[in-house]
Protein backbone atom coordinates (compact mmCIF):
# COMPACT_ATOMS: atom_id res chain seq x y z
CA UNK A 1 0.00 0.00 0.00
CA UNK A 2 2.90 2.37 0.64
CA UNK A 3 6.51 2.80 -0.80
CA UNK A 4 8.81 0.51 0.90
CA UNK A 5 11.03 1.92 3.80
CA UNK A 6 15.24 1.79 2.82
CA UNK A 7 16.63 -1.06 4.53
CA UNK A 8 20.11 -1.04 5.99
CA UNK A 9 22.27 -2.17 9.19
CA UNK A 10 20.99 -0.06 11.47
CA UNK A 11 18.89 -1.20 14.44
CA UNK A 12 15.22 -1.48 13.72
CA UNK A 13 12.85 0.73 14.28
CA UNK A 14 8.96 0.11 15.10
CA UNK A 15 7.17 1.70 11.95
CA UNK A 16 3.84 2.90 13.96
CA UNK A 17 5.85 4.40 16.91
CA UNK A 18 9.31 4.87 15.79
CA UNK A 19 10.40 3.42 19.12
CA UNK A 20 13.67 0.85 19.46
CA UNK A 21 12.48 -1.59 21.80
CA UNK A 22 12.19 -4.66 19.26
CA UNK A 23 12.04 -8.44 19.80
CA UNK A 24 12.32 -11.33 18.10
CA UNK A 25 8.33 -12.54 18.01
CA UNK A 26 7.47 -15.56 15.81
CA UNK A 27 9.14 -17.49 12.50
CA UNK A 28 7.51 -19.91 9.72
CA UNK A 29 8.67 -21.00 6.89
CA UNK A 30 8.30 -17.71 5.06
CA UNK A 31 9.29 -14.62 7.03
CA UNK A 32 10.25 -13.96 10.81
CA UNK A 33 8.53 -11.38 12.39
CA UNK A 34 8.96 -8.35 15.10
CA UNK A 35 7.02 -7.06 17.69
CA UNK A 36 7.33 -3.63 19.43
CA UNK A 37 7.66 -3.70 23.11
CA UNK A 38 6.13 0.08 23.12
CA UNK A 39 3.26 -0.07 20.81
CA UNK A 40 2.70 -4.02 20.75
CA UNK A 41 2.68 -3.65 17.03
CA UNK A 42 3.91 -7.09 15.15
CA UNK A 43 5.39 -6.87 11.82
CA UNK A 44 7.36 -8.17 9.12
CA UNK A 45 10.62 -6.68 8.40
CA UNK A 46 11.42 -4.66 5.07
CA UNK A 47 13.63 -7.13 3.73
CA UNK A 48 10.29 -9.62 3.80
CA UNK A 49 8.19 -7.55 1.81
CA UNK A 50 7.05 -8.42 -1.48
CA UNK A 51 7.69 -6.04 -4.88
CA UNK A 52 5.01 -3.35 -5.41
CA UNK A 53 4.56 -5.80 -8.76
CA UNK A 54 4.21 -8.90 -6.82
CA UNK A 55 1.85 -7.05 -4.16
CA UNK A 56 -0.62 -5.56 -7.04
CA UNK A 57 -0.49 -9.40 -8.36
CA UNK A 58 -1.80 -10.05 -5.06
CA UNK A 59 -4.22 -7.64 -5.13
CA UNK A 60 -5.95 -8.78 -8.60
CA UNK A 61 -6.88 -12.18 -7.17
CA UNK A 62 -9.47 -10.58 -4.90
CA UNK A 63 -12.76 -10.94 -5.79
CA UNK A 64 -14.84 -8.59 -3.66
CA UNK A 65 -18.30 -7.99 -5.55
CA UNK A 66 -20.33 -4.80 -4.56
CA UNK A 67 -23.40 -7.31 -4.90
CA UNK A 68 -22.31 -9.82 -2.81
CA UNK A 69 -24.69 -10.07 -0.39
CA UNK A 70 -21.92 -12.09 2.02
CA UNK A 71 -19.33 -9.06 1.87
CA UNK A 72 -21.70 -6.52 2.37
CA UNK A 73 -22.62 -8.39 5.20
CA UNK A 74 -18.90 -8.29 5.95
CA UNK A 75 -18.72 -4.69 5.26
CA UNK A 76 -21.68 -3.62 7.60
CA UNK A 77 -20.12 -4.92 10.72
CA UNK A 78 -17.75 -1.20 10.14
CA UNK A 79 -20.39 0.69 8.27
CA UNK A 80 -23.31 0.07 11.02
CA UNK A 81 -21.30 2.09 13.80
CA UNK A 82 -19.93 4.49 11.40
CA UNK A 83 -23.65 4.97 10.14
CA UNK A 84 -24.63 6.22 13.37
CA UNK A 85 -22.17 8.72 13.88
CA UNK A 86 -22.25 10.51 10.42
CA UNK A 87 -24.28 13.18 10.30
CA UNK A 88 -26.28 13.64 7.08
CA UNK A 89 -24.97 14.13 3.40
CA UNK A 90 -21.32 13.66 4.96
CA UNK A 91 -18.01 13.46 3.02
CA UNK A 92 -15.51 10.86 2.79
CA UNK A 93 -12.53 9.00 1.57
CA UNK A 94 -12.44 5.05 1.43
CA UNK A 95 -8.39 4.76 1.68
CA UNK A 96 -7.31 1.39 0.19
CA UNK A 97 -10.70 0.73 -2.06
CA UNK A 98 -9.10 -1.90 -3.81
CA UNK A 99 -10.34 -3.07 -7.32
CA UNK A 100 -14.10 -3.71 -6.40
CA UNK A 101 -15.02 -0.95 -4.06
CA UNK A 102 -18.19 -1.95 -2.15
CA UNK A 103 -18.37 -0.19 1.22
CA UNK A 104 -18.07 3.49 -0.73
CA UNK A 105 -21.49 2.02 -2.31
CA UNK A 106 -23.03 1.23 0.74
CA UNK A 107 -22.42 4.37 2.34
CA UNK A 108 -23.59 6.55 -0.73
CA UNK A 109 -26.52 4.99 -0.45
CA UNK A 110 -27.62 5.94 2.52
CA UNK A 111 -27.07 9.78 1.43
CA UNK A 112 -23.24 10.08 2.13
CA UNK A 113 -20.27 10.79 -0.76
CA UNK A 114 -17.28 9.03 -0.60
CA UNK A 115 -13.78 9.53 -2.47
CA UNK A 116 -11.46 6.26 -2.90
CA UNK A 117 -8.18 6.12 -3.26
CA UNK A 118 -5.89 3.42 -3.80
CA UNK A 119 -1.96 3.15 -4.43
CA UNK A 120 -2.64 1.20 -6.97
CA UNK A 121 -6.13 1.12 -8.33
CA UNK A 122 -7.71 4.94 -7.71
CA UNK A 123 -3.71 6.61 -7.17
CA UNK A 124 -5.21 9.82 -7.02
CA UNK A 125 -2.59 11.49 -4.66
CA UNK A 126 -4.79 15.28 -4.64
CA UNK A 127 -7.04 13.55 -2.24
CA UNK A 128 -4.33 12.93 0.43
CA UNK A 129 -4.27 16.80 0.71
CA UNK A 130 -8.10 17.24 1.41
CA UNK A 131 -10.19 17.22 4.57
CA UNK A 132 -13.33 14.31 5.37
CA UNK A 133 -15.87 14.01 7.60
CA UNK A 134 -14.91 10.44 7.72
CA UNK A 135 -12.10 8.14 6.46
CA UNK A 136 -12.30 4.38 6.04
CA UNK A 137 -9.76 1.48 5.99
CA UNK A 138 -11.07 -2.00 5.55
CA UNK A 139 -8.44 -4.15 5.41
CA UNK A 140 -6.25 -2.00 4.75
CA UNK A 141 -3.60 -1.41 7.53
CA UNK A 142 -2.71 -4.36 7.73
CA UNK A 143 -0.68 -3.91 4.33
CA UNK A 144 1.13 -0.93 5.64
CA UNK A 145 4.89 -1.05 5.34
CA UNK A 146 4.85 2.46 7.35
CA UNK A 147 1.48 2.44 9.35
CA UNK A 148 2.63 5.38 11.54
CA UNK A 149 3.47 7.81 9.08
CA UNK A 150 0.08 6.71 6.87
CA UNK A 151 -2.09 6.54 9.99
CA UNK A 152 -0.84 10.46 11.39
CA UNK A 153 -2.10 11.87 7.61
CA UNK A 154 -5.27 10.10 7.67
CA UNK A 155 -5.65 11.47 11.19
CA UNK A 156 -4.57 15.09 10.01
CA UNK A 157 -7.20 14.63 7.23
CA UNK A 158 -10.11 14.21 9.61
CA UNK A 159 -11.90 17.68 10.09
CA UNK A 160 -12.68 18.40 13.92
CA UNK A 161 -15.44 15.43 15.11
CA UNK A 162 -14.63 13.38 12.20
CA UNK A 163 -14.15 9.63 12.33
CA UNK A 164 -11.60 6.99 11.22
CA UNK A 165 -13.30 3.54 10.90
CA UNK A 166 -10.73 0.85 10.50
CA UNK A 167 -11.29 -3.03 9.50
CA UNK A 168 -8.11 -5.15 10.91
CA UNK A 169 -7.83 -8.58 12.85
CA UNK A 170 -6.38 -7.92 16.40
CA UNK A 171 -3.40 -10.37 17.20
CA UNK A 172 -3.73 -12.27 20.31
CA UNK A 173 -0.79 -14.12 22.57
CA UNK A 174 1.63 -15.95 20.95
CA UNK A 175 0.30 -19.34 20.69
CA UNK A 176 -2.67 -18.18 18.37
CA UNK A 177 -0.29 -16.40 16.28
CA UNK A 178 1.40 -19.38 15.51
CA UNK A 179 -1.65 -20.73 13.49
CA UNK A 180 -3.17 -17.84 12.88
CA UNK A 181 -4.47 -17.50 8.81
CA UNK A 182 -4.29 -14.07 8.77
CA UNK A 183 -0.50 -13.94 8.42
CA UNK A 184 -0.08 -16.18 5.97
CA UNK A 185 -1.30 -13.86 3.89
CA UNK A 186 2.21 -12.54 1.95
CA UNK A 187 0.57 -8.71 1.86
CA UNK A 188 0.26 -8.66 5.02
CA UNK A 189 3.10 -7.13 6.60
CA UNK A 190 1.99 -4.80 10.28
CA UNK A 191 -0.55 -6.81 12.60
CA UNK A 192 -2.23 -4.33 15.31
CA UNK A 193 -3.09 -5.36 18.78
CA UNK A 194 -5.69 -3.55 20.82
CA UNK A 195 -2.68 -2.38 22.98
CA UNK A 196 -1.47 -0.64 19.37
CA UNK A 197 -4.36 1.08 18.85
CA UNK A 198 -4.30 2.39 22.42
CA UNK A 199 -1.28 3.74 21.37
CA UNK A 200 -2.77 5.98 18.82
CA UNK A 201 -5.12 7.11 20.80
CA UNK A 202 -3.16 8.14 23.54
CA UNK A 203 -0.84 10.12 20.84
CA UNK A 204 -3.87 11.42 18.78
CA UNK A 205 -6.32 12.26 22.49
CA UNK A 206 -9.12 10.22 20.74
CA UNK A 207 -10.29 6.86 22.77
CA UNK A 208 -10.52 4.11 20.46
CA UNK A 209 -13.36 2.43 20.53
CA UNK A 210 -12.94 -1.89 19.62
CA UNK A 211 -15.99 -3.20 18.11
CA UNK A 212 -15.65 -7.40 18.13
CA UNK A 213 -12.35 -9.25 16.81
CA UNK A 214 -11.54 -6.71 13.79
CA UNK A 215 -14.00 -3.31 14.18
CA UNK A 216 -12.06 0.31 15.55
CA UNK A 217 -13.43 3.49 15.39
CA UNK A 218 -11.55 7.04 16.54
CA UNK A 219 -13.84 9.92 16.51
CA UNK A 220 -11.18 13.84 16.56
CA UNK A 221 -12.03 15.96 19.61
CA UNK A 222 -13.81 18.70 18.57
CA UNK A 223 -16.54 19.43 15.95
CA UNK A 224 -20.07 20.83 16.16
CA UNK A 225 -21.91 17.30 16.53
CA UNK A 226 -19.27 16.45 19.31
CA UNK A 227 -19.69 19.47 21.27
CA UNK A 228 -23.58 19.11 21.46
CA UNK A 229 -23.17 15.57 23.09
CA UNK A 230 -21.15 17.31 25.85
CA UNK A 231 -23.50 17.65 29.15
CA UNK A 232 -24.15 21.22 30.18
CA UNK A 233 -22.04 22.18 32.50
């Protein structure tokens, strides 16, 4: 999803909180991986990563129909909360759309417009320099080779009392990693933990909220529809 990091001999550094405290976390037969001891991030190493051209091959071998029934279904478990937090005729940006988009669809129907962007199917790079209502990334992150810096200009997007929905399985403890499908995945490179998007929060002063296994929401202090949910004081 983003252009890969230089690699070199210097100690590694955690790419959501820049922090130095890495160990050694898990290895299969394909790829060791890291974990952060600061943001409890896990994540595959640069030299791991697949080519842009062998990433976008990945990509095309998704089949996500807008009419599937069984994706939308997939979809609403983000688009229900974010539904009732929109206020009407809002604007967004569906970062990551991918080559089907579907969840833009579903939320222009109910009244809302959505821009997508994609590195490599809607790589419209004028949009990273407007301002949303809401932003949406269904898995999405999870492809990140540099969530941090990609997270911060989503957040700096948001206009005050907007919201960042996010679609992502949570790793657990080490033993479930181990089997885990989701990692097996070769695009999947940065695997977020509840305590990592804790993390975010604290640096961004917006409490996530975790919806189920895969579902988190941050809503940006400040806005007109925020402020009138405030009690009098």
């Amino acid at each position: 999803m983003t252009s890969k990091p230089d690699t070199n001999c210097s100690p590694p550094v955690c790419p959501l909180c820049a922090g130095r405290r890495i160990s050694d976390y898990h290895r299969d037969q394909r790829r060791p991986y890291l974990k952060c001891l600061d943001c409890a991030i896990v994540y595959v190493d640069a030299l791991f990563h697949l080519s842009p051209e062998d990433e976008k091959a990945q990509y095309d071998l998704h089949e996500n129909d807008p009419d599937d029934p069984g994706y939308r279904r997939f979809l609403s478990r983000l688009t229900k909360p974010l539904l009732d937090l929109l206020p009407q005729y809002s604007e967004g940006l569906d970062f990551g759309c991918g080559p089907g988009p579907c969840l833009s669809v579903m939320l222009e129907q109910q009244g809302h417009s959505v821009q997508l962007y994609d590195l490599y199917y809607a790589n419209n790079p004028a949009l990273l320099e407007n301002r949303y209502d809401f932003i949406t990334a269904t898995e999405v992150v999870e492809h990140l080779a540099q969530p941090g810096a990609d997270l911060n200009r989503l957040w700096s997007l948001l206009k005050p009392g907007g919201v960042l929905g996010i679609m992502t399985k949570l790793t657990d403890e080490l033993k479930s990693f181990a089997s885990w499908h989701y990692k097996t995945d070769p695009t999947h490179i940065s695997f977020f933990s509840r305590e990592s998007f804790e993390y975010l929060g604290a640096e961004w002063g917006a409490t996530p909220e975790i919806i189920g296994a895969d579902v988190i929401i941050f809503r940006k202090p400040g806005g007109v529809q925020q402020e009138m949910l405030q009690p009098n004081g």
